[in-house]
C-alpha atoms as a PDB file:
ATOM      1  CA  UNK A   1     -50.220  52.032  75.066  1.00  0.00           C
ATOM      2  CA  UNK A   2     -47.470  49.981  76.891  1.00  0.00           C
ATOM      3  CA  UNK A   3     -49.278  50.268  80.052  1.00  0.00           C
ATOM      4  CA  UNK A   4     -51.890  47.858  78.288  1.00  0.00           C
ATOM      5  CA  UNK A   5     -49.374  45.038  78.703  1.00  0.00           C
ATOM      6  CA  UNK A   6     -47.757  45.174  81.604  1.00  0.00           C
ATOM      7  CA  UNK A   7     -47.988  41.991  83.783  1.00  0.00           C
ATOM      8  CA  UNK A   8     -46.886  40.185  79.697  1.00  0.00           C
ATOM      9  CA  UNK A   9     -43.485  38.774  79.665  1.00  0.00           C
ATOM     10  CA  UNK A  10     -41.482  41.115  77.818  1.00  0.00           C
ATOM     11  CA  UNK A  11     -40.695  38.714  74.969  1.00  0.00           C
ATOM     12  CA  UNK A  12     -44.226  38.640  73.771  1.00  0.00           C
ATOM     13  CA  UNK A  13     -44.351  42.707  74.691  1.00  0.00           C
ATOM     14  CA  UNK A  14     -41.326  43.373  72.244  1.00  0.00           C
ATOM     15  CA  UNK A  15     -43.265  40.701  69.392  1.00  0.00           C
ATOM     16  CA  UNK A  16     -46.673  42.410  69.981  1.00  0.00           C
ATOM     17  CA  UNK A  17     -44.987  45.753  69.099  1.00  0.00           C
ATOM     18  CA  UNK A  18     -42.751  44.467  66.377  1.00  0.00           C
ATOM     19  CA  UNK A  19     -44.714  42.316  64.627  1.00  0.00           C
ATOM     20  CA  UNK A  20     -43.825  38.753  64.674  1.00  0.00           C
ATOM     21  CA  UNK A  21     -40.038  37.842  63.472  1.00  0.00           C
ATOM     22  CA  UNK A  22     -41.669  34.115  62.308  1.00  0.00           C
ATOM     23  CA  UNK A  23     -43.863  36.137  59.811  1.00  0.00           C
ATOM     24  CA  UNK A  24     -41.065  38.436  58.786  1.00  0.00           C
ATOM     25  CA  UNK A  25     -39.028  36.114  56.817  1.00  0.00           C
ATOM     26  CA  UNK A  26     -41.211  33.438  55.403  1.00  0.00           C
ATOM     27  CA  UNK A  27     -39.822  31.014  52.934  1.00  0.00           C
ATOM     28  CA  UNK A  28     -40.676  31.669  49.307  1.00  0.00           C
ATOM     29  CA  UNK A  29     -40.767  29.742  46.360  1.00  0.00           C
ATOM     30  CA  UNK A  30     -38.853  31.228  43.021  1.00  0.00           C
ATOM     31  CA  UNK A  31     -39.490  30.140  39.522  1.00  0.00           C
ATOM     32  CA  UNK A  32     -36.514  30.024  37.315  1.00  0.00           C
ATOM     33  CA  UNK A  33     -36.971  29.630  33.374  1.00  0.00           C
ATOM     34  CA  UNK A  34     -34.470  27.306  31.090  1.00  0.00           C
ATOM     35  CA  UNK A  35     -32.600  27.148  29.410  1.00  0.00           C
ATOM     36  CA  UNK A  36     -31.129  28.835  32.171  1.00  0.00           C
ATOM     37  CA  UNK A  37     -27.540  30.962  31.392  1.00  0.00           C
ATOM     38  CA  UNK A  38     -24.805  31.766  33.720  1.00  0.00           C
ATOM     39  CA  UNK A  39     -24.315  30.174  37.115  1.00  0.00           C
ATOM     40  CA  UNK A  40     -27.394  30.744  40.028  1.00  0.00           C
ATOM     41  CA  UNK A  41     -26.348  31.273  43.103  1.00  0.00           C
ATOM     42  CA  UNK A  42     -28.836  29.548  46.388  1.00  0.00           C
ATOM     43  CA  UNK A  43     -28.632  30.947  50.195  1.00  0.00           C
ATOM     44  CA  UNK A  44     -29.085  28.190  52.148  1.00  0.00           C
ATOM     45  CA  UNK A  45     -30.231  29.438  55.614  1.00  0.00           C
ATOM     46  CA  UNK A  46     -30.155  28.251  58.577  1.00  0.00           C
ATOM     47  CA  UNK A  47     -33.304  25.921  59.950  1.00  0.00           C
ATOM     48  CA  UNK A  48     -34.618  26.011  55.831  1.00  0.00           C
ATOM     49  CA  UNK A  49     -33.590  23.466  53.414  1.00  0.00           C
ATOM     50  CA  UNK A  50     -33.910  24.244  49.654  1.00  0.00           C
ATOM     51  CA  UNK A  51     -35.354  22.393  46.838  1.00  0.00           C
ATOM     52  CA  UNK A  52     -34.405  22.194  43.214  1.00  0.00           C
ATOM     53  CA  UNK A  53     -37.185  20.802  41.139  1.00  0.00           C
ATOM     54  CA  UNK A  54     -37.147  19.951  37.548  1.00  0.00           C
ATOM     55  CA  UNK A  55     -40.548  18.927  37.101  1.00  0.00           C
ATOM     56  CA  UNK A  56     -41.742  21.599  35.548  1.00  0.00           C
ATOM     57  CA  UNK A  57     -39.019  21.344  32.884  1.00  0.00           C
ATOM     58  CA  UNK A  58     -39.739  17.728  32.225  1.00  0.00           C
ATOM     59  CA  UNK A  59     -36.011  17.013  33.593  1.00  0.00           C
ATOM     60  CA  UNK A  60     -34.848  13.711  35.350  1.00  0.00           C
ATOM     61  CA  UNK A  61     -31.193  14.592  36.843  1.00  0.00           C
ATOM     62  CA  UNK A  62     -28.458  12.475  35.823  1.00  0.00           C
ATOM     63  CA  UNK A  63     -25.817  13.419  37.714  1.00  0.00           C
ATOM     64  CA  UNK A  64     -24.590  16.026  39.998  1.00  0.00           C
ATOM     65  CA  UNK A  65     -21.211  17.076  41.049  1.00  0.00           C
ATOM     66  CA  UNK A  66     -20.255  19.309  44.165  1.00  0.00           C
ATOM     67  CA  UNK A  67     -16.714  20.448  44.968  1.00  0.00           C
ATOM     68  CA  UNK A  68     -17.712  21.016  48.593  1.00  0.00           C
ATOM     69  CA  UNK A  69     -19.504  18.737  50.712  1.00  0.00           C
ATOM     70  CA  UNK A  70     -18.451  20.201  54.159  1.00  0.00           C
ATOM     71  CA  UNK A  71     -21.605  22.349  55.008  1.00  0.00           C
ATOM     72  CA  UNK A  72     -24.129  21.331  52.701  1.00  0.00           C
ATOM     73  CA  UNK A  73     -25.628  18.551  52.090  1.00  0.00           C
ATOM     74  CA  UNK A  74     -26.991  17.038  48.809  1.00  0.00           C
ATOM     75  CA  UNK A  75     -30.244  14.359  48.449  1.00  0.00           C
ATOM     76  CA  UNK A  76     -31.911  13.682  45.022  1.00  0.00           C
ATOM     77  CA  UNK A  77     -35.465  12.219  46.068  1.00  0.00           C
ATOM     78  CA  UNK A  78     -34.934   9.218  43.504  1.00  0.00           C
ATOM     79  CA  UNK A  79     -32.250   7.378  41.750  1.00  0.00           C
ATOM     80  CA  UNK A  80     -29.910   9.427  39.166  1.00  0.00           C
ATOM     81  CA  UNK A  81     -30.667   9.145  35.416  1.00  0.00           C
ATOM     82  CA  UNK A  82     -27.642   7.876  34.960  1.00  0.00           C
ATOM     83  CA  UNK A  83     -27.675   4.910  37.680  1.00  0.00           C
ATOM     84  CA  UNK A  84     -27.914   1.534  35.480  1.00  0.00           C
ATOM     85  CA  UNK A  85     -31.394   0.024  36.156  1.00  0.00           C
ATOM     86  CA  UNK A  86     -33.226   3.629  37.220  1.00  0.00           C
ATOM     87  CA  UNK A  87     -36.688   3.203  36.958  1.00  0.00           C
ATOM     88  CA  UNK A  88     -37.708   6.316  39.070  1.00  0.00           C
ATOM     89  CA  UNK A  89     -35.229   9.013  37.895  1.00  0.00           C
ATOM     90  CA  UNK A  90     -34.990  11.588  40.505  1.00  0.00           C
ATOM     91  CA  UNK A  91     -36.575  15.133  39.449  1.00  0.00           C
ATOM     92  CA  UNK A  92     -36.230  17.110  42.907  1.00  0.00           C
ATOM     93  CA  UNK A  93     -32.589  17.424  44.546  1.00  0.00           C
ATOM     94  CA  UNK A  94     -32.705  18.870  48.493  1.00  0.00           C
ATOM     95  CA  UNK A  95     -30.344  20.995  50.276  1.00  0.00           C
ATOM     96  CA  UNK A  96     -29.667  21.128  53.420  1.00  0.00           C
ATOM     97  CA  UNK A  97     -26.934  22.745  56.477  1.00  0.00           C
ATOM     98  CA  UNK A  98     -24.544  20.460  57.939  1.00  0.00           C
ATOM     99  CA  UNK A  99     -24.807  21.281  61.581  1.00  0.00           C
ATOM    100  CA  UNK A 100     -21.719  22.136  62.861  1.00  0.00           C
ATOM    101  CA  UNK A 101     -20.679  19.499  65.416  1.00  0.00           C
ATOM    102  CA  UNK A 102     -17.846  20.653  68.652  1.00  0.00           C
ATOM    103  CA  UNK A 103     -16.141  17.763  70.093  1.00  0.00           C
ATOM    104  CA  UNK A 104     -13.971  18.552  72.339  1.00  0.00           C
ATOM    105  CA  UNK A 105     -10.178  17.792  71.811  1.00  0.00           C
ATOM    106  CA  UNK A 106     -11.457  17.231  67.643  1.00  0.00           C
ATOM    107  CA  UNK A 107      -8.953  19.792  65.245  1.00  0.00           C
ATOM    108  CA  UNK A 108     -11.695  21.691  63.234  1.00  0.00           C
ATOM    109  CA  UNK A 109     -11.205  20.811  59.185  1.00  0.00           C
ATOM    110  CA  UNK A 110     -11.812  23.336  56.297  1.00  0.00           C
ATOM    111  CA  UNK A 111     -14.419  24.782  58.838  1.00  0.00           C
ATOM    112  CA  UNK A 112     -14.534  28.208  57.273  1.00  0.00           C
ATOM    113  CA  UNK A 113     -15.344  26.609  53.827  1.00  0.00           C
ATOM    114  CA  UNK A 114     -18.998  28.278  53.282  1.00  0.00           C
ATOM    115  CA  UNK A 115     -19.663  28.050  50.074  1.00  0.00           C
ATOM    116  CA  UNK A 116     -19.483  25.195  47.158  1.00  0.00           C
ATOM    117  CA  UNK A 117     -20.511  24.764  43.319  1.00  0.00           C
ATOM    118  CA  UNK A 118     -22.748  22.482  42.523  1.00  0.00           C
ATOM    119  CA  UNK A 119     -23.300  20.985  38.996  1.00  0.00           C
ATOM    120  CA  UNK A 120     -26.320  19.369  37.676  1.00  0.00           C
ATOM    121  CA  UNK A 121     -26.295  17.852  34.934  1.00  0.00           C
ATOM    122  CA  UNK A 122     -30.082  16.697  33.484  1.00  0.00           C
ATOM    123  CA  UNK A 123     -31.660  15.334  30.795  1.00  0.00           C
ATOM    124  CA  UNK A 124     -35.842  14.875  29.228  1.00  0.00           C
ATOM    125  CA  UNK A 125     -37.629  11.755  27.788  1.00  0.00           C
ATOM    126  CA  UNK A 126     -36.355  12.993  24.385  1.00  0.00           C
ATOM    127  CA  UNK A 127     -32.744  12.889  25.586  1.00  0.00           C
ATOM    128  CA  UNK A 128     -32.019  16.660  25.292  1.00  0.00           C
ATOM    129  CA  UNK A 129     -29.344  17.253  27.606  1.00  0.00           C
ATOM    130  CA  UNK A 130     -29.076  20.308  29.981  1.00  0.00           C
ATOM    131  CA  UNK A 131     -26.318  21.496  32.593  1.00  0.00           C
ATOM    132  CA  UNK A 132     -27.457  23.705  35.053  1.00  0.00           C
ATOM    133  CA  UNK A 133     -24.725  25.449  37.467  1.00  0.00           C
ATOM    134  CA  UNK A 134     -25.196  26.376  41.279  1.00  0.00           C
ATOM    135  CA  UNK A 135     -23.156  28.567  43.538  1.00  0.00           C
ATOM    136  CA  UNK A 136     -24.214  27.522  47.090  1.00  0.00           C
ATOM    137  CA  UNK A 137     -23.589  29.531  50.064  1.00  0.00           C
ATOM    138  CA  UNK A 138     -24.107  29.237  53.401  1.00  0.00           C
ATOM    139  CA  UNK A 139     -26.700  32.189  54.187  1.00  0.00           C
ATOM    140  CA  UNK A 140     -27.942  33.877  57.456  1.00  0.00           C
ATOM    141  CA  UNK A 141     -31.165  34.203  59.181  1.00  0.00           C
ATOM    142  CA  UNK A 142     -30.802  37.684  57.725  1.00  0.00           C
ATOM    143  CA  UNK A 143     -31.054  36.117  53.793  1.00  0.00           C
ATOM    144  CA  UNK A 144     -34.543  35.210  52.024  1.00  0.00           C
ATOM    145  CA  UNK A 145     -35.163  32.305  52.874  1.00  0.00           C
ATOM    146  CA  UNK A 146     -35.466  30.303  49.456  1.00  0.00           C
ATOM    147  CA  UNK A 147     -38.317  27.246  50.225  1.00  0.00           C
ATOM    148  CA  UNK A 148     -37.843  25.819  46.512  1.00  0.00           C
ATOM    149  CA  UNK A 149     -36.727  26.553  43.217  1.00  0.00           C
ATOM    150  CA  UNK A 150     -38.538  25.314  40.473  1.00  0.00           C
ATOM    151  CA  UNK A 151     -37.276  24.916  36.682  1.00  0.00           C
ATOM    152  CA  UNK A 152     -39.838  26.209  34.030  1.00  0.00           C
ATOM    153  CA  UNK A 153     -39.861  25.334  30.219  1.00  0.00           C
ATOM    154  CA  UNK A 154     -39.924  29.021  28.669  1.00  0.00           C
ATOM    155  CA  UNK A 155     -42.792  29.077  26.545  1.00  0.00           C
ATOM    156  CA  UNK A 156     -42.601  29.710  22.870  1.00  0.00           C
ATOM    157  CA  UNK A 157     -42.965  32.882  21.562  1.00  0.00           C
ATOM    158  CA  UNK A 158     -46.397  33.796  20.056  1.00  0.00           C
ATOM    159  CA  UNK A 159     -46.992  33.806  16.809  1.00  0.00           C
ATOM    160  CA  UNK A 160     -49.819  35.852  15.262  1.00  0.00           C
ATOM    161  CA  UNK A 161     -51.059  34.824  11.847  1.00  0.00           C
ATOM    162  CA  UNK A 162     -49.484  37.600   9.330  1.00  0.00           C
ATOM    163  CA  UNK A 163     -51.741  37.744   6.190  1.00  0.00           C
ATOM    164  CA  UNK A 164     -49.110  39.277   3.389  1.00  0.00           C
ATOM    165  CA  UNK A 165     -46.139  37.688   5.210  1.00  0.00           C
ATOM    166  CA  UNK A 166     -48.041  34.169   4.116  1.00  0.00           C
ATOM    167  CA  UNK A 167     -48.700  35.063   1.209  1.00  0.00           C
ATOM    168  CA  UNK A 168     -45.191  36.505   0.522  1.00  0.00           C
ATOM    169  CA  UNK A 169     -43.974  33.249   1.956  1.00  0.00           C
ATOM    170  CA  UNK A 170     -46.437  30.964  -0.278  1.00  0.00           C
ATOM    171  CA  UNK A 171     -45.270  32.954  -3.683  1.00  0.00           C
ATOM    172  CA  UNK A 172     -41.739  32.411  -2.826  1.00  0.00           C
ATOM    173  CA  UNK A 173     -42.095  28.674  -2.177  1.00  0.00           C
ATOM    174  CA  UNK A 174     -43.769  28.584  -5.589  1.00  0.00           C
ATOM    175  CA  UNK A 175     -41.446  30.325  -7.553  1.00  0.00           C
ATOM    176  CA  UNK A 176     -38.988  28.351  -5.811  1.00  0.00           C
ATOM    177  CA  UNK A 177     -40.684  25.401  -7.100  1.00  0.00           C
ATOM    178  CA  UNK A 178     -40.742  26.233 -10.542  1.00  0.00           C
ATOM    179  CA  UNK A 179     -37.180  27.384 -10.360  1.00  0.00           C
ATOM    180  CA  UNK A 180     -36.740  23.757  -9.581  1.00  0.00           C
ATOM    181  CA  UNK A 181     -38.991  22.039 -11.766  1.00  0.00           C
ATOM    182  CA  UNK A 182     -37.930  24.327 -15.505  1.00  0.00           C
ATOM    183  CA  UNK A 183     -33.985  23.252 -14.091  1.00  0.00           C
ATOM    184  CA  UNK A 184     -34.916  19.574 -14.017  1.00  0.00           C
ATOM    185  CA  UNK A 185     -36.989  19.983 -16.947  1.00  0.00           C
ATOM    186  CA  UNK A 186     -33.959  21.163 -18.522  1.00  0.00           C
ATOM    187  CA  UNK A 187     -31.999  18.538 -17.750  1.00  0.00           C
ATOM    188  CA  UNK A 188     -34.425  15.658 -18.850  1.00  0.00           C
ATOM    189  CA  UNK A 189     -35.025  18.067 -22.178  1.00  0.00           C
ATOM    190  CA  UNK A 190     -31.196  17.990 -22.923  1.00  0.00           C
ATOM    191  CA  UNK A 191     -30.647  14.609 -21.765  1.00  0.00           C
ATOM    192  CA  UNK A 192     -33.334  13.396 -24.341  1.00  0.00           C
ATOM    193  CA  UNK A 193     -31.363  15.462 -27.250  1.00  0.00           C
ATOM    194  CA  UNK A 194     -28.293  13.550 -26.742  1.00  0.00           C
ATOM    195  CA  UNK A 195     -30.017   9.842 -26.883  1.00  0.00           C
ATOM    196  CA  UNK A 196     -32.183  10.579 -30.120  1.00  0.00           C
ATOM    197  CA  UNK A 197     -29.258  11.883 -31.393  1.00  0.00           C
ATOM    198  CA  UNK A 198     -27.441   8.805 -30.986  1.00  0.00           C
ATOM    199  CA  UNK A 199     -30.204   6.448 -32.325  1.00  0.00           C
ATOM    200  CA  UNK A 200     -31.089   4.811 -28.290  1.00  0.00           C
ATOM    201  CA  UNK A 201     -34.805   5.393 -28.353  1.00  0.00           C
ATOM    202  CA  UNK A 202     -36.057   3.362 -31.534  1.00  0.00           C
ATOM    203  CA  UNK A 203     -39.323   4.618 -33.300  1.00  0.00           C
ATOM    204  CA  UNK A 204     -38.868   8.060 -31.442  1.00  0.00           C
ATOM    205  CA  UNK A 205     -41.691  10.471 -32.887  1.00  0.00           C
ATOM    206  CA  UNK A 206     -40.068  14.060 -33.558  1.00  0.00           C
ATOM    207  CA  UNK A 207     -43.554  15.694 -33.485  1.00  0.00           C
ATOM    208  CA  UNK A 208     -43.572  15.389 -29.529  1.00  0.00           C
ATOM    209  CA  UNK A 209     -46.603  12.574 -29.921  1.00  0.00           C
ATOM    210  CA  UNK A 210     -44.588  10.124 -27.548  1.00  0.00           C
ATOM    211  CA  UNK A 211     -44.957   8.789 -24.144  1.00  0.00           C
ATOM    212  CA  UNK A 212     -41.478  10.254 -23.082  1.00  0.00           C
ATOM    213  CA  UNK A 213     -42.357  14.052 -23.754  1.00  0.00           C
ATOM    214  CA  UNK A 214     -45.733  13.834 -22.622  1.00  0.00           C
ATOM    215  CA  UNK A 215     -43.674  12.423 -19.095  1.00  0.00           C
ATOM    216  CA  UNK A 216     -41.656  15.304 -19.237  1.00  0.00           C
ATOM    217  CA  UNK A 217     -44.297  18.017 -19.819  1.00  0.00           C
ATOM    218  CA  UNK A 218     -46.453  15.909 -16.564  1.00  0.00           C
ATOM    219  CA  UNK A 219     -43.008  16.999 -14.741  1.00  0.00           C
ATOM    220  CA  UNK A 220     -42.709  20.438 -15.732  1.00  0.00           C
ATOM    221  CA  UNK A 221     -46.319  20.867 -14.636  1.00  0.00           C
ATOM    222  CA  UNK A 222     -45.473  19.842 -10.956  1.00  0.00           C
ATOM    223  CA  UNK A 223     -45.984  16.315 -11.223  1.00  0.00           C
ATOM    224  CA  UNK A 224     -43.727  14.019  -8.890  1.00  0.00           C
ATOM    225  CA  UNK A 225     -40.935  11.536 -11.244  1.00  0.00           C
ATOM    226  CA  UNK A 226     -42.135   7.979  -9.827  1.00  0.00           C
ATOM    227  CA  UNK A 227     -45.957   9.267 -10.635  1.00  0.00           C
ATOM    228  CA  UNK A 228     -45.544  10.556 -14.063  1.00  0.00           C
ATOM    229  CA  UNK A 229     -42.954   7.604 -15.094  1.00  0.00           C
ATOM    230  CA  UNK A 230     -45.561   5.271 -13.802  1.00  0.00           C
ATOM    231  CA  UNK A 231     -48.321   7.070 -15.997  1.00  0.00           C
ATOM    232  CA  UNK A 232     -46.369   7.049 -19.131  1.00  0.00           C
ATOM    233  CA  UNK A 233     -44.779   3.355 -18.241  1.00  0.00           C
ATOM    234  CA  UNK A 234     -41.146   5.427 -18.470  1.00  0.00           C
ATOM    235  CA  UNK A 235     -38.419   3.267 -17.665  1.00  0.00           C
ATOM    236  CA  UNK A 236     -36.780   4.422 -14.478  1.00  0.00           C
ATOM    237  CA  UNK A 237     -33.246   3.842 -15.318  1.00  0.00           C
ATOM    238  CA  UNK A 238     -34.117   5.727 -18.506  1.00  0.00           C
ATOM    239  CA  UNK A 239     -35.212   8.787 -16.388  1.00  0.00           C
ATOM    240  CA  UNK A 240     -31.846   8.677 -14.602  1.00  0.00           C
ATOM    241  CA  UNK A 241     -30.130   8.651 -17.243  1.00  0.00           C
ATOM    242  CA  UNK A 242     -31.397  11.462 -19.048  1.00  0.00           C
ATOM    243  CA  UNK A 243     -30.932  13.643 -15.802  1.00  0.00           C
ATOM    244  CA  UNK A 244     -27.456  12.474 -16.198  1.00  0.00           C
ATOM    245  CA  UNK A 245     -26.939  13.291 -19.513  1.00  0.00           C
ATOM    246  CA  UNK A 246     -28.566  16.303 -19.449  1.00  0.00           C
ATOM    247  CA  UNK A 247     -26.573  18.107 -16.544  1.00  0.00           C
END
């Protein structure tokens, strides 16, 4: 089979047989989901710069904070959140290598430092704030080669409609209800005692053929306090006051 390529430069020989290195290690694209926990770490490799984008979280990036500048380097494509006067917050940060420069007679500085933490910090139109936490290193050509990172909302859980769970829900909320309605009942019951025992109602009818206990029994049946003291023309500050009185 080799003899089928002689007179080829042995370069392309060795790729033919191989396969091609370019196609070996394609840059990919990786989908993260936030709220994300714990602290991601990127590769950067060399020749492939890697972007962080927010956009699909609905995210604008305030600020970000790196302890190590000396092999990476940081671009936010737009101005930061943060920035007084941003009109285009910035939703995509890049990273890039620093190529290593050798001048001669120059004293290399913190040259083995190859890795950094980087610290986002974002927020969403609503204002919910989010801090996201990188741990960049300096990859190989070895490494996947990371293309882009992009920030997904997780979805909300599913909900399927539960028949007897509604319905169990529905009956407690109602007895709920009239838990709260026979206690405030109560009170306005008692509260009325005390005043028509004192003589503070004039012309009060016993027989329950008055505006005030027909009020209270439009309560008990569910009926809001401002609607049923407007029906019954029920003084407000009388209402309160039984309530009051009757706790």
């Amino acid at each position: 089979m080799v003899k089928k390529y002689l007179g080829l430069p042995l370069a392309l020989i060795t790729g033919l047989l191989s396969g091609s290195p370019s196609l070996a290690n394609q840059p990919i694209v990786q989908n993260v989901y936030t709220p994300m926990n714990g602290v991601l770490m990127v590769n950067i490799t060399p020749g492939v710069g890697v972007n962080l984008n927010f956009e699909g979280a609905g995210e604008y990036i305030q600020t970000m904070i790196a302890d190590n500048r000396s092999f990476v380097g940081i671009k936010a494509e737009g101005c930061l959140a943060a920035q007084e006067g941003c009109q285009d917050p910035a939703n995509l940060v890049h990273l890039t290598l620093i190529d290593k420069l050798q001048l001669p007679g120059v004293v290399k500085v913190n040259s083995i430092a190859t890795q950094s933490v980087l610290t986002i910090r974002t927020r969403d139109r609503a204002n919910n704030r989010r801090t996201y936490i990188f741990s960049l290193r300096q990859g190989s050509t070895k490494d996947i080669a990371i293309a882009q990172i992009n920030f997904v909302k997780v979805a909300p859980p599913v909900r399927y409609y539960d028949p007897i769970a509604a319905k169990n829900a529905e009956e407690l909320r109602q007895r709920e209800n009239y838990i709260r309605l026979d206690i405030l009942t109560s009170k306005l019951f008692n509260g009325l005692k005390i005043v028509v025992s004192r003589n503070e109602i004039p012309n009060y009818n016993k027989q329950g053929n008055n505006p005030i206990d027909r009020f209270i029994l439009d309560v008990r049946g569910g009926m809001p306090l401002l609607t049923a003291a407007t029906k019954h023309r029920i003084d407000l500050n009388l209402v309160s006051r039984l309530i009051l009185l009757g706790s």
